[in-house]
C-alpha atoms as a PDB file:
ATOM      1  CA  UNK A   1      27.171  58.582  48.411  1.00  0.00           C
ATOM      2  CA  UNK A   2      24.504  60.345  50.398  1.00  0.00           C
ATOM      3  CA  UNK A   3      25.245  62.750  53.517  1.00  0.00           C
ATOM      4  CA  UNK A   4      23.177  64.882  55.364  1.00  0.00           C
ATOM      5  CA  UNK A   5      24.391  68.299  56.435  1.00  0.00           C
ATOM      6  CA  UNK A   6      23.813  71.994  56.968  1.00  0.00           C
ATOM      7  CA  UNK A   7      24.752  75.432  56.516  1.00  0.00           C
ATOM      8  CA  UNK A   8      24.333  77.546  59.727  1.00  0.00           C
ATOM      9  CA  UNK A   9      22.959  77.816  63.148  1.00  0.00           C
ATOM     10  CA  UNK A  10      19.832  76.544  63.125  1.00  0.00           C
ATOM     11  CA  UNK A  11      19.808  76.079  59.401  1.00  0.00           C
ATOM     12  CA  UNK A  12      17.497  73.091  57.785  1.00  0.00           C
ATOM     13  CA  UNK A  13      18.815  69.695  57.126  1.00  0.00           C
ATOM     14  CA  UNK A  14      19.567  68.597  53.647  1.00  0.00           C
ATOM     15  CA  UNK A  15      20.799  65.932  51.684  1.00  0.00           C
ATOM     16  CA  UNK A  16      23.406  66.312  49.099  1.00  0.00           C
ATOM     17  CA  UNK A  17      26.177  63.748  47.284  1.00  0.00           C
ATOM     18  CA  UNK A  18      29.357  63.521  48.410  1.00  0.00           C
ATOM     19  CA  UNK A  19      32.737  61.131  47.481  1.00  0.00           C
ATOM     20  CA  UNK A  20      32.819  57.844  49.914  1.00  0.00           C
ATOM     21  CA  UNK A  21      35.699  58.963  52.297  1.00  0.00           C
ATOM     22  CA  UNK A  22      38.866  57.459  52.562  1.00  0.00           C
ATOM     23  CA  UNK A  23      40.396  55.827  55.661  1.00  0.00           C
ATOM     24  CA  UNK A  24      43.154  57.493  56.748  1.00  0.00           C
ATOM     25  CA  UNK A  25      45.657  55.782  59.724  1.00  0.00           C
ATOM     26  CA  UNK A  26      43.822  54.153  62.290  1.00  0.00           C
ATOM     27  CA  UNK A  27      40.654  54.116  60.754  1.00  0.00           C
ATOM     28  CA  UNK A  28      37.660  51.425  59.283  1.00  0.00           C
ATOM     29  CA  UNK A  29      35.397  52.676  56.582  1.00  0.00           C
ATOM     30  CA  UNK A  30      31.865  51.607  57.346  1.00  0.00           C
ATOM     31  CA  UNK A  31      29.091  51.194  55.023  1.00  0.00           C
ATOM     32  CA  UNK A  32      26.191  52.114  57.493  1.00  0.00           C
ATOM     33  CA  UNK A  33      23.172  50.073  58.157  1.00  0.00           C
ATOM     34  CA  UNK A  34      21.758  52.189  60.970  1.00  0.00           C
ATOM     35  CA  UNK A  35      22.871  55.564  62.602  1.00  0.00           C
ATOM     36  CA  UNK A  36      22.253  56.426  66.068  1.00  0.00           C
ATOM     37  CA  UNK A  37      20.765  60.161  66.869  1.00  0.00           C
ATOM     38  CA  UNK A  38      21.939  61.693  69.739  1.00  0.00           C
ATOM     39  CA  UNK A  39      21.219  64.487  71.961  1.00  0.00           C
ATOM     40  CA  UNK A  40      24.266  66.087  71.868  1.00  0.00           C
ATOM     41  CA  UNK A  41      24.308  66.419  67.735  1.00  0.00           C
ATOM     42  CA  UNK A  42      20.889  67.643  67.853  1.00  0.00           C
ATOM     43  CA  UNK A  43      21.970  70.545  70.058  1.00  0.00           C
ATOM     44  CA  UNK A  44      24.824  71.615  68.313  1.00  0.00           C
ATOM     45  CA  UNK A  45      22.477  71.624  65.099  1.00  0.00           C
ATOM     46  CA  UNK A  46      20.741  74.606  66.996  1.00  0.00           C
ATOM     47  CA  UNK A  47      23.522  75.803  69.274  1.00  0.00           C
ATOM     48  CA  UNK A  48      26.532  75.663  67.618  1.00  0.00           C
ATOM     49  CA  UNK A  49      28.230  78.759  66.712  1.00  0.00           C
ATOM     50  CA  UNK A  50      29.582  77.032  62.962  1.00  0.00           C
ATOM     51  CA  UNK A  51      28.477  73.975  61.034  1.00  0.00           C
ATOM     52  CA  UNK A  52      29.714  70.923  62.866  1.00  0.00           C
ATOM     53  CA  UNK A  53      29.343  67.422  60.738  1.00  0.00           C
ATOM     54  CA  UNK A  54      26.756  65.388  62.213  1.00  0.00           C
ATOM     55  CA  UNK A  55      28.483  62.741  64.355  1.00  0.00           C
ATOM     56  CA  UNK A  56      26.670  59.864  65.997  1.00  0.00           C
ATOM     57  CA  UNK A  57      26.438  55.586  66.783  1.00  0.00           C
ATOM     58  CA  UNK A  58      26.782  53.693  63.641  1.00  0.00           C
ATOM     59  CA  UNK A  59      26.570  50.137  62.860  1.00  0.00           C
ATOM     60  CA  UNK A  60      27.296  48.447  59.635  1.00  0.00           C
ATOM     61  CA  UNK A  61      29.848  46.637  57.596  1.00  0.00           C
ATOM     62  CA  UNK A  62      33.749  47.829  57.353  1.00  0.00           C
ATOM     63  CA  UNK A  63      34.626  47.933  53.466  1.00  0.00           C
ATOM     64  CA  UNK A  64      38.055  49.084  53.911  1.00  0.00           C
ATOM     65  CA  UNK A  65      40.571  49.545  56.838  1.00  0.00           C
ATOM     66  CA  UNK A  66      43.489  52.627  57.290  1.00  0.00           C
ATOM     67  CA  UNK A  67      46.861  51.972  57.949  1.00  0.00           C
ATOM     68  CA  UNK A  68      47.909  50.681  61.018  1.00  0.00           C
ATOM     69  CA  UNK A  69      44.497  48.601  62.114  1.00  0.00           C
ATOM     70  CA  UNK A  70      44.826  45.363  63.727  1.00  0.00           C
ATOM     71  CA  UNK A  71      41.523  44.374  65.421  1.00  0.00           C
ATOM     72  CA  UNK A  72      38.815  44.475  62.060  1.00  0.00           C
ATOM     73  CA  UNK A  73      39.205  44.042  58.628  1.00  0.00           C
ATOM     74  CA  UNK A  74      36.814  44.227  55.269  1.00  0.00           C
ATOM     75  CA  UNK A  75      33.547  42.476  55.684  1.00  0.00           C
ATOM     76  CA  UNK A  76      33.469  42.857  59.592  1.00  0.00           C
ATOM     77  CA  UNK A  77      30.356  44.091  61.013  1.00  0.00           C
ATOM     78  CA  UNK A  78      31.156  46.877  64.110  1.00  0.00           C
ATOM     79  CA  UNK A  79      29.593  49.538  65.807  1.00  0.00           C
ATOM     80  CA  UNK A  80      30.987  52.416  67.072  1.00  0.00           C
ATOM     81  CA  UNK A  81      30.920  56.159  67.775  1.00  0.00           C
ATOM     82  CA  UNK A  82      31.396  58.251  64.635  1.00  0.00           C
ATOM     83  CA  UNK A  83      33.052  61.924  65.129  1.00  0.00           C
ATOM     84  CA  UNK A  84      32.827  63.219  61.657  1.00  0.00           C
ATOM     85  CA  UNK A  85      30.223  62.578  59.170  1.00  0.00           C
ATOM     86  CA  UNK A  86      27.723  60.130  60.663  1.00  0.00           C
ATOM     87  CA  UNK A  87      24.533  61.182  58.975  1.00  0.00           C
ATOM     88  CA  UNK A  88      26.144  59.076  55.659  1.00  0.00           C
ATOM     89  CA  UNK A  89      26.022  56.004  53.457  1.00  0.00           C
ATOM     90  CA  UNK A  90      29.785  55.711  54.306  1.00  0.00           C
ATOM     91  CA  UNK A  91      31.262  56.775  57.327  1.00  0.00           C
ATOM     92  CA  UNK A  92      34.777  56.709  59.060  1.00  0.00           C
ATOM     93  CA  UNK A  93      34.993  55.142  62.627  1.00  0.00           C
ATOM     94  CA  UNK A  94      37.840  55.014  64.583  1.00  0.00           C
ATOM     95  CA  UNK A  95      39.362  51.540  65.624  1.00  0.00           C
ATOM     96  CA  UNK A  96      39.638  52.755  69.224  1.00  0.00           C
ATOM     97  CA  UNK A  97      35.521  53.584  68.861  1.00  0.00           C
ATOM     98  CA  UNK A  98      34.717  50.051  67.579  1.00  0.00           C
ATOM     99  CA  UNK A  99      33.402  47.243  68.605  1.00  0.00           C
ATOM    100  CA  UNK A 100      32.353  44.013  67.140  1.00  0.00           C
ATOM    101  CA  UNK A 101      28.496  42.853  66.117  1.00  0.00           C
ATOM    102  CA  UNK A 102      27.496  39.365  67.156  1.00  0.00           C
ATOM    103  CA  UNK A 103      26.653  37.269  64.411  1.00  0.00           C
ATOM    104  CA  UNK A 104      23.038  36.779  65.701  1.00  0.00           C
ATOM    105  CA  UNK A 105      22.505  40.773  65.788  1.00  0.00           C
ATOM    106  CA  UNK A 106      21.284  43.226  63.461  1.00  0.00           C
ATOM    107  CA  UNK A 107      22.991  46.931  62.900  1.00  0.00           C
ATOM    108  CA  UNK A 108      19.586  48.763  64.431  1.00  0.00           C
ATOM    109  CA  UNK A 109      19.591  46.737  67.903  1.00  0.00           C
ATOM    110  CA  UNK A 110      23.164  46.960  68.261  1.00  0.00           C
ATOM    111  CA  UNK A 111      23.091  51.164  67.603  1.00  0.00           C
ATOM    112  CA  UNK A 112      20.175  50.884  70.179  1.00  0.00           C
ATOM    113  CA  UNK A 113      22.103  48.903  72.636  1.00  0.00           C
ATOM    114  CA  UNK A 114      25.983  49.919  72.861  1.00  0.00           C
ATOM    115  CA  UNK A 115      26.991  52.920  72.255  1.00  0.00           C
ATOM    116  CA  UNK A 116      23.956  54.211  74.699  1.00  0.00           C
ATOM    117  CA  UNK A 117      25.072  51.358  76.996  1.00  0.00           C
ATOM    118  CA  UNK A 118      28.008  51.982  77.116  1.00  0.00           C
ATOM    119  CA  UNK A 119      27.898  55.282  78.138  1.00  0.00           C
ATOM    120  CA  UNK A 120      24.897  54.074  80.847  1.00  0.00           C
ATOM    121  CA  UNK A 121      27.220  51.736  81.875  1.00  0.00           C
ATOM    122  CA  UNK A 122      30.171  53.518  82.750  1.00  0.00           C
ATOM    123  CA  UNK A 123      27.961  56.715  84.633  1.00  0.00           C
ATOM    124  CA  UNK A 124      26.872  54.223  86.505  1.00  0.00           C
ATOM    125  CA  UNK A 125      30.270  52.840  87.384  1.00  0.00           C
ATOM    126  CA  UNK A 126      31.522  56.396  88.303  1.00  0.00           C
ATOM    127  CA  UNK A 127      28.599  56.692  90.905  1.00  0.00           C
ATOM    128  CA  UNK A 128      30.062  53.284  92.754  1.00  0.00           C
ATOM    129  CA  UNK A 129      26.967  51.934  93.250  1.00  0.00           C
ATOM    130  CA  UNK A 130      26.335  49.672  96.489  1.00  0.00           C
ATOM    131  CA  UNK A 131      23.047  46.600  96.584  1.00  0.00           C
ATOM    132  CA  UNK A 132      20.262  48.163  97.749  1.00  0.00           C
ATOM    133  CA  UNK A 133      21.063  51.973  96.905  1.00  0.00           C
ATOM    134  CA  UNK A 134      18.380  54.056  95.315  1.00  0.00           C
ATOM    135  CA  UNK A 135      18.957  55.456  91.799  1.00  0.00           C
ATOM    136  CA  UNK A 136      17.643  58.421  90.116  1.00  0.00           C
ATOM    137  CA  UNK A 137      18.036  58.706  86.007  1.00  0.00           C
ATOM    138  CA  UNK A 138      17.154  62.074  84.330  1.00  0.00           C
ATOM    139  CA  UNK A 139      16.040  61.912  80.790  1.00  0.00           C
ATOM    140  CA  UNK A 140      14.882  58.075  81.711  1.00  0.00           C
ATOM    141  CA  UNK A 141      13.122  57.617  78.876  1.00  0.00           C
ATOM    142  CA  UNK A 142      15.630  58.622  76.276  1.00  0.00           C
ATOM    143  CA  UNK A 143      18.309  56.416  73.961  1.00  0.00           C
ATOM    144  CA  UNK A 144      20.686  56.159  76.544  1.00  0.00           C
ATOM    145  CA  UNK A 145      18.298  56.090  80.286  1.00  0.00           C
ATOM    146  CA  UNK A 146      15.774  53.832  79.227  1.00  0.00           C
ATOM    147  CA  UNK A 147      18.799  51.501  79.286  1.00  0.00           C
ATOM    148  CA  UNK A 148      20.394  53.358  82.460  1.00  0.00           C
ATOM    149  CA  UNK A 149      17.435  51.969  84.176  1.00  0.00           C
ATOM    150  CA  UNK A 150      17.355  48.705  83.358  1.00  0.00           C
ATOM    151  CA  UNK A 151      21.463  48.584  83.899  1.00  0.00           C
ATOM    152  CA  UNK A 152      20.669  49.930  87.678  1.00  0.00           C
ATOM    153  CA  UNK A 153      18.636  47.189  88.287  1.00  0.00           C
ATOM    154  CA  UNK A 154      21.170  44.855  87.034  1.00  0.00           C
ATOM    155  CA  UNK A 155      23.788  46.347  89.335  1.00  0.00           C
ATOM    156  CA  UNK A 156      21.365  45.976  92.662  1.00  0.00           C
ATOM    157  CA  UNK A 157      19.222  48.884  93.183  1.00  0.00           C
ATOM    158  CA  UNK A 158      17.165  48.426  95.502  1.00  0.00           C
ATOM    159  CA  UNK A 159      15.214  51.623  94.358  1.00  0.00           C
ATOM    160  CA  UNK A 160      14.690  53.175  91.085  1.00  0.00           C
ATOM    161  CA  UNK A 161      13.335  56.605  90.200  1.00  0.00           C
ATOM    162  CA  UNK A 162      12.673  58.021  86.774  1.00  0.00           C
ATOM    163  CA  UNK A 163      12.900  61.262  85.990  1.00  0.00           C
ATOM    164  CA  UNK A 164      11.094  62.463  82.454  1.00  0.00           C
ATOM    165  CA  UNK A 165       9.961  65.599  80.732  1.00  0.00           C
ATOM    166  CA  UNK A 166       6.205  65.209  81.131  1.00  0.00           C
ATOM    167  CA  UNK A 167       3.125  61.938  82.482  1.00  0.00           C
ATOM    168  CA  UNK A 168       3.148  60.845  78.623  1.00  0.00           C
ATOM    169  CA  UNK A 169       6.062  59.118  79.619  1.00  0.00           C
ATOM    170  CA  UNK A 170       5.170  57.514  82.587  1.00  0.00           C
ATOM    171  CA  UNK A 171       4.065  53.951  81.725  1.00  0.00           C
ATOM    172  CA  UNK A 172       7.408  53.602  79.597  1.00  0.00           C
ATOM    173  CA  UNK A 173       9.779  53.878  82.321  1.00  0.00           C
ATOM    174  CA  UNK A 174       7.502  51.851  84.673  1.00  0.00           C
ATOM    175  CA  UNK A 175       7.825  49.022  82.079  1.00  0.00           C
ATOM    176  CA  UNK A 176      11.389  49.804  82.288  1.00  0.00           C
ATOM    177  CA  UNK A 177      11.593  48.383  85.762  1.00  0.00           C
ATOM    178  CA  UNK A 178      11.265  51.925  87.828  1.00  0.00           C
ATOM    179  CA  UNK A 179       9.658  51.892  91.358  1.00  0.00           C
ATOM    180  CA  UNK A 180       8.704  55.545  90.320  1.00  0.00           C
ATOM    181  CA  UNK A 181       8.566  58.359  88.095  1.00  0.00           C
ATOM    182  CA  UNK A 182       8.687  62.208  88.507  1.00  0.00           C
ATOM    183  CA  UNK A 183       8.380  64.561  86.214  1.00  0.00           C
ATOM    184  CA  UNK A 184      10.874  67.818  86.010  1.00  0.00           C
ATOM    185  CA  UNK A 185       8.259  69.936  87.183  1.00  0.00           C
ATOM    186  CA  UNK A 186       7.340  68.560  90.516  1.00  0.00           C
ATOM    187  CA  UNK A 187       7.878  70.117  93.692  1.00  0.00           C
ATOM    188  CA  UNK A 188       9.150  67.670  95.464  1.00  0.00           C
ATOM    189  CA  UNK A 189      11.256  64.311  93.573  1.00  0.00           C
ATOM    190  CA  UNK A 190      10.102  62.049  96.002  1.00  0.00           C
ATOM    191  CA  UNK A 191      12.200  60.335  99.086  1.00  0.00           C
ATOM    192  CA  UNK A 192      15.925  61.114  98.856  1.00  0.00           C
ATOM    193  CA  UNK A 193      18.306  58.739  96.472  1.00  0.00           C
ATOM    194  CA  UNK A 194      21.977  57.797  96.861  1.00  0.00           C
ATOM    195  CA  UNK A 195      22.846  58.181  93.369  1.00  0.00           C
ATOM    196  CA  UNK A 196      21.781  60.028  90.603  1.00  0.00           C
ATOM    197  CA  UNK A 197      22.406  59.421  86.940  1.00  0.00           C
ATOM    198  CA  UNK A 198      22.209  63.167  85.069  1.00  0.00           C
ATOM    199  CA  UNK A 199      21.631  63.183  81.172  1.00  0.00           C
ATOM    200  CA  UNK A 200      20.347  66.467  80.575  1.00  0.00           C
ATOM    201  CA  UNK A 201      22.234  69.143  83.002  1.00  0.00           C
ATOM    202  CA  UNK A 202      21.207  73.044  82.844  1.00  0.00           C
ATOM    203  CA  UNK A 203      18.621  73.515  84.771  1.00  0.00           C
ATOM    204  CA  UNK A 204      17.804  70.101  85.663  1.00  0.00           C
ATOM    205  CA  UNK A 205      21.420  69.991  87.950  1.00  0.00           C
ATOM    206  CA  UNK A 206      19.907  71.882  90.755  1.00  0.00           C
ATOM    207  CA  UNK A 207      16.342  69.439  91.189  1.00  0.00           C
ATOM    208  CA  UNK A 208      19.408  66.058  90.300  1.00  0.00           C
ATOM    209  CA  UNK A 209      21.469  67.319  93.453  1.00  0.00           C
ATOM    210  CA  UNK A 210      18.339  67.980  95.679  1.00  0.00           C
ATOM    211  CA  UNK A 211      17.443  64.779  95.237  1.00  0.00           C
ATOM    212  CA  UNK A 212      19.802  63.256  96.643  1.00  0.00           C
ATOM    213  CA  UNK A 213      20.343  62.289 100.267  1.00  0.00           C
ATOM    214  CA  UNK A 214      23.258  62.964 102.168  1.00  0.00           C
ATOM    215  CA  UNK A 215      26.342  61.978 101.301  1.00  0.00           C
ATOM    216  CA  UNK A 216      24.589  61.188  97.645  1.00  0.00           C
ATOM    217  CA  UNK A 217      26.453  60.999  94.482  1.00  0.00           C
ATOM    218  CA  UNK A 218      25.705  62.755  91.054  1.00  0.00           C
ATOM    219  CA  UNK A 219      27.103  61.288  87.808  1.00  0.00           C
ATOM    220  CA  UNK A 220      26.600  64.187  84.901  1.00  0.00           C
ATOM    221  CA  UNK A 221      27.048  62.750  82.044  1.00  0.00           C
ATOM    222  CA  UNK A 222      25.238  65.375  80.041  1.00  0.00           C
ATOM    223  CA  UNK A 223      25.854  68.031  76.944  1.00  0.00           C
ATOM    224  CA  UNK A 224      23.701  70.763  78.792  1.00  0.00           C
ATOM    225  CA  UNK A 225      26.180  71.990  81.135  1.00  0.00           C
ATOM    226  CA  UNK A 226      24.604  73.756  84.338  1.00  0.00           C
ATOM    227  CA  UNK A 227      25.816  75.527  87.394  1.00  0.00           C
ATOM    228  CA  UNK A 228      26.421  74.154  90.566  1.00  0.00           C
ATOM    229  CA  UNK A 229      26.696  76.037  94.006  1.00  0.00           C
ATOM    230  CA  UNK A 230      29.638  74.694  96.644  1.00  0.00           C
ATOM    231  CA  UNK A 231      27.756  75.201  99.520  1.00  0.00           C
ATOM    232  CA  UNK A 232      24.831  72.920  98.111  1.00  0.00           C
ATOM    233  CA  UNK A 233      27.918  69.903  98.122  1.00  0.00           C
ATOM    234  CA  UNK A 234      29.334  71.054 101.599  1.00  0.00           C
ATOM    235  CA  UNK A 235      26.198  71.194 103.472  1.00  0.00           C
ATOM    236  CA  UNK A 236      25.037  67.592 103.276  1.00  0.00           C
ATOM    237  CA  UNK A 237      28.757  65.964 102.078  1.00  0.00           C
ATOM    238  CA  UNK A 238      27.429  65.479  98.500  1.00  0.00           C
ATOM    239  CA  UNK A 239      29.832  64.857  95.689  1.00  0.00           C
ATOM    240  CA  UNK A 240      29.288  65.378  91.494  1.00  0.00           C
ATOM    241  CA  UNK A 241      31.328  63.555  89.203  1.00  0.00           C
ATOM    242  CA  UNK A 242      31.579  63.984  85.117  1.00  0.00           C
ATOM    243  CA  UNK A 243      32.138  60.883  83.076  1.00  0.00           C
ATOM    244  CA  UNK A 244      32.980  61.366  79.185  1.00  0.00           C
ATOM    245  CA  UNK A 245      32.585  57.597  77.554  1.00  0.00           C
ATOM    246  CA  UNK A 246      35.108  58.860  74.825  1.00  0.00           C
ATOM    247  CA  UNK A 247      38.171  58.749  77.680  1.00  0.00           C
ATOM    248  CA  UNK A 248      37.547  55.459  78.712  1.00  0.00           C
ATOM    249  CA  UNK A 249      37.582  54.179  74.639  1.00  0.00           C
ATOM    250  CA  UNK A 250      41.099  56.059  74.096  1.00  0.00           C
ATOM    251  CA  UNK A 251      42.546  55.339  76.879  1.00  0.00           C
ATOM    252  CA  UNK A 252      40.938  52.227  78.908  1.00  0.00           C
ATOM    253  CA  UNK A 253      40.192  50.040  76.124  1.00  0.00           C
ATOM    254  CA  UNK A 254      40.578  46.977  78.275  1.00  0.00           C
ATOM    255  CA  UNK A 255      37.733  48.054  80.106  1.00  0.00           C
ATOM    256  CA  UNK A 256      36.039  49.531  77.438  1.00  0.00           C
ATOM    257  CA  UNK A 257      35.709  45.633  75.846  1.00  0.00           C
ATOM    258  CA  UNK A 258      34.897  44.501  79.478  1.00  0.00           C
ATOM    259  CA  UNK A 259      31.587  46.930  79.388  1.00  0.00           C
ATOM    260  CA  UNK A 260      30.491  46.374  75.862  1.00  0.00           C
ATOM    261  CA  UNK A 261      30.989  42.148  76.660  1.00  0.00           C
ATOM    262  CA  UNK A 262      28.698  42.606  79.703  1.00  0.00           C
ATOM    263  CA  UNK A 263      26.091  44.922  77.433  1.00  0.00           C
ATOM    264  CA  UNK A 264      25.530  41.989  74.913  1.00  0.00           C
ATOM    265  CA  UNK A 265      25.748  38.917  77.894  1.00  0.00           C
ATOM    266  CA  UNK A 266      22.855  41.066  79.949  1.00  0.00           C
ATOM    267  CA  UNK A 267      21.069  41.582  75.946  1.00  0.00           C
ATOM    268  CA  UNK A 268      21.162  38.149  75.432  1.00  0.00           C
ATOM    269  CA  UNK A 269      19.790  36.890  78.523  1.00  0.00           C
ATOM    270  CA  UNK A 270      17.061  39.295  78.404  1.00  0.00           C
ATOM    271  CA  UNK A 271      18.213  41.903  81.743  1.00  0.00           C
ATOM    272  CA  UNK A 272      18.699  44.666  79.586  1.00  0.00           C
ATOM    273  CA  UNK A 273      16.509  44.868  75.915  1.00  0.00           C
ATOM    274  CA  UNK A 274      17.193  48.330  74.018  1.00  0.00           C
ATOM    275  CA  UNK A 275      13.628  49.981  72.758  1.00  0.00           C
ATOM    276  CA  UNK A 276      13.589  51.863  69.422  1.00  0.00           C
ATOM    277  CA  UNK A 277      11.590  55.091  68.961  1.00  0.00           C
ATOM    278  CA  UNK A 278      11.737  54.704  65.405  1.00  0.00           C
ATOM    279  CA  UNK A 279      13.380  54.007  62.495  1.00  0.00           C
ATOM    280  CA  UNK A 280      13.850  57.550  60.085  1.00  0.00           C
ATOM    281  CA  UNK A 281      15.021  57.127  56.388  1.00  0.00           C
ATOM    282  CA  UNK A 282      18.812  58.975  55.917  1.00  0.00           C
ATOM    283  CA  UNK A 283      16.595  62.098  54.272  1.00  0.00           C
ATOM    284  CA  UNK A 284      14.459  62.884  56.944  1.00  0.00           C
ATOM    285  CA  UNK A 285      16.740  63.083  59.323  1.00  0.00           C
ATOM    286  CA  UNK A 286      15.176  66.250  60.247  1.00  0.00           C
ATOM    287  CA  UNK A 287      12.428  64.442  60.843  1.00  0.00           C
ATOM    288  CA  UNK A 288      14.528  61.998  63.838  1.00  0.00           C
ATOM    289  CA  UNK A 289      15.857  65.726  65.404  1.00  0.00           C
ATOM    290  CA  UNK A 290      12.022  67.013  65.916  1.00  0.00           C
ATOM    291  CA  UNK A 291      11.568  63.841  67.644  1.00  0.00           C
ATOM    292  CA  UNK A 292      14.253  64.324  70.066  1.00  0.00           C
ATOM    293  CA  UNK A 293      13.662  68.603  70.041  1.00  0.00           C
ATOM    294  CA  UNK A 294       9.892  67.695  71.311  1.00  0.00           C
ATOM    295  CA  UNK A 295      10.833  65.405  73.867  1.00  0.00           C
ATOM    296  CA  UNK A 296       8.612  62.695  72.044  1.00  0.00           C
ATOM    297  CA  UNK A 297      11.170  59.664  71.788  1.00  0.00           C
ATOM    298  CA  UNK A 298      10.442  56.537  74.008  1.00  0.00           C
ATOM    299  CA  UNK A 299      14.026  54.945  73.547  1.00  0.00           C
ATOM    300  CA  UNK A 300      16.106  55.062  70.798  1.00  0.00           C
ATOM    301  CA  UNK A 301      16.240  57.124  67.323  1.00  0.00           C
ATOM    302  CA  UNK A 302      17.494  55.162  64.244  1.00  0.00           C
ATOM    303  CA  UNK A 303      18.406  56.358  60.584  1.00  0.00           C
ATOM    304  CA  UNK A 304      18.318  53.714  57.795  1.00  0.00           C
ATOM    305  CA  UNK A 305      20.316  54.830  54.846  1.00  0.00           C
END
């Protein structure tokens, strides 16, 4: 099979042959049909101290199952985080990272749609949103806020703002359903929200938590990091919370079903619709990164093997 890797920090990606991997305990092997890029991958491309494989969303059909899986067998279609070697014409997914794909669906919309909803989803649980609160979304116009968004509106905003990298991207998150858009540069982020939805951390924490209005709530949800100062929580009772999508699959998988249920009842009655960038063949994957690395992508990027 085909898998796309590199050698160092930094280093080009290539595409070499590699054996189809076996399934150990626990695990479905998955030809892909679409791969999900992600933010986080592309920064440890150019961050990472050592070659990490490229993990990311994958959707496709299971051709054989590990020992000990109960919910999928061979000829399944799922969709699912992948934590080893994504960038592939066969990948292992983990059973507890799975989910079904409706009959009626194809692999690309449901990379676009649950994997980046989920994690949309659950950020926005963690910020306990009330009707009528105003939202904030960094990064609004990438593969997992263009659907954070929508999924605020769905929840009862009564107020959305969209934070993006530059005006190009203005229109997109209006269509989106935002009341407004601001762009990381401004002075000011316009009037104060209740909640704020953070995908990109770093620098971008400080501008998130000045945003908000007293007593407001950040979700970070980001790989960037960032560094917060106390007094900045104390002064106006403000409170930041992390969410990591990965604990709630291990260890909530009740709920974990109950979100990606909701995703694909809100997809099918036409609340929430997932928006591909575009659709990269497995070899230039490079390619998809620069896409993401220049800020370009309106929605989702998608690798067809």
């Amino acid at each position: 099979m085909r898998r796309v890797r590199y050698e160092s920090r930094g280093a080009p990606l290539f595409t070499e042959e590699a054996p189809v991997p076996e399934p150990g305990p626990g695990e479905l092997l998955v030809r892909a049909e679409a791969i999900g890029v992600t933010l986080p991958v592309v920064r440890k491309v150019t961050e990472a101290a050592e070659p990490v494989p490229l993990g990311g969303e994958i959707a496709g059909e299971v051709t054989a199952v590990g020992e000990g899986v109960t919910r999928f067998g061979t000829g399944d279609r799922v969709t699912g985080l992948c934590f080893g070697h994504a960038y592939a014409d066969f990948a292992l997914l983990h059973e507890a990272m799975a989910s079904p794909v409706p009959a009626d669906a194809d692999a690309v919309t449901a990379v676009a749609l649950v994997r980046g909803g989920l994690v949309a989803l659950g950020a926005l649980e963690a910020a306990r949103p009330e009707p009528g609160e105003a939202a904030l979304v960094t990064a609004a116009a990438s593969g997992v806020g263009h659907l954070a968004v929508q999924l605020a509106r769905t929840r009862g905003a009564g107020r959305v703002v969209g934070a993006v990298s530059g005006p190009a991207k203005a229109d997109f998150v209006r269509d989106l359903g935002a009341d407004h858009v601001v762009t990381y540069g401004d002075d000011t982020w316009g009037t104060p929200v209740d909640y704020a939805l953070d995908a990109v951390g770093g620098e971008l924490i400080a501008p998130a938590l000045a945003a908000l209005a007293p007593e407001g709530r950040l979700v970070a949800y980001s790989s960037g990091g960032g560094t917060i100062q106390a007094y900045d929580l104390l002064a106006d009772s403000k409170s930041v919370t992390g969410f990591q999508m990965a604990r709630v699959a291990r260890g909530k998988p009740e709920l974990y079903e109950q979100w990606r249920e909701e995703l694909w009842r809100l997809f099918a009655a036409g609340e929430v619709k997932p928006v591909v960038h575009g659709e990269f063949a497995l070899q230039d994957a490079a390619k998809a990164h620069g896409e993401i690395e220049a800020r370009a992508n309106l929605g989702k990027v998608v690798l067809i093997p």
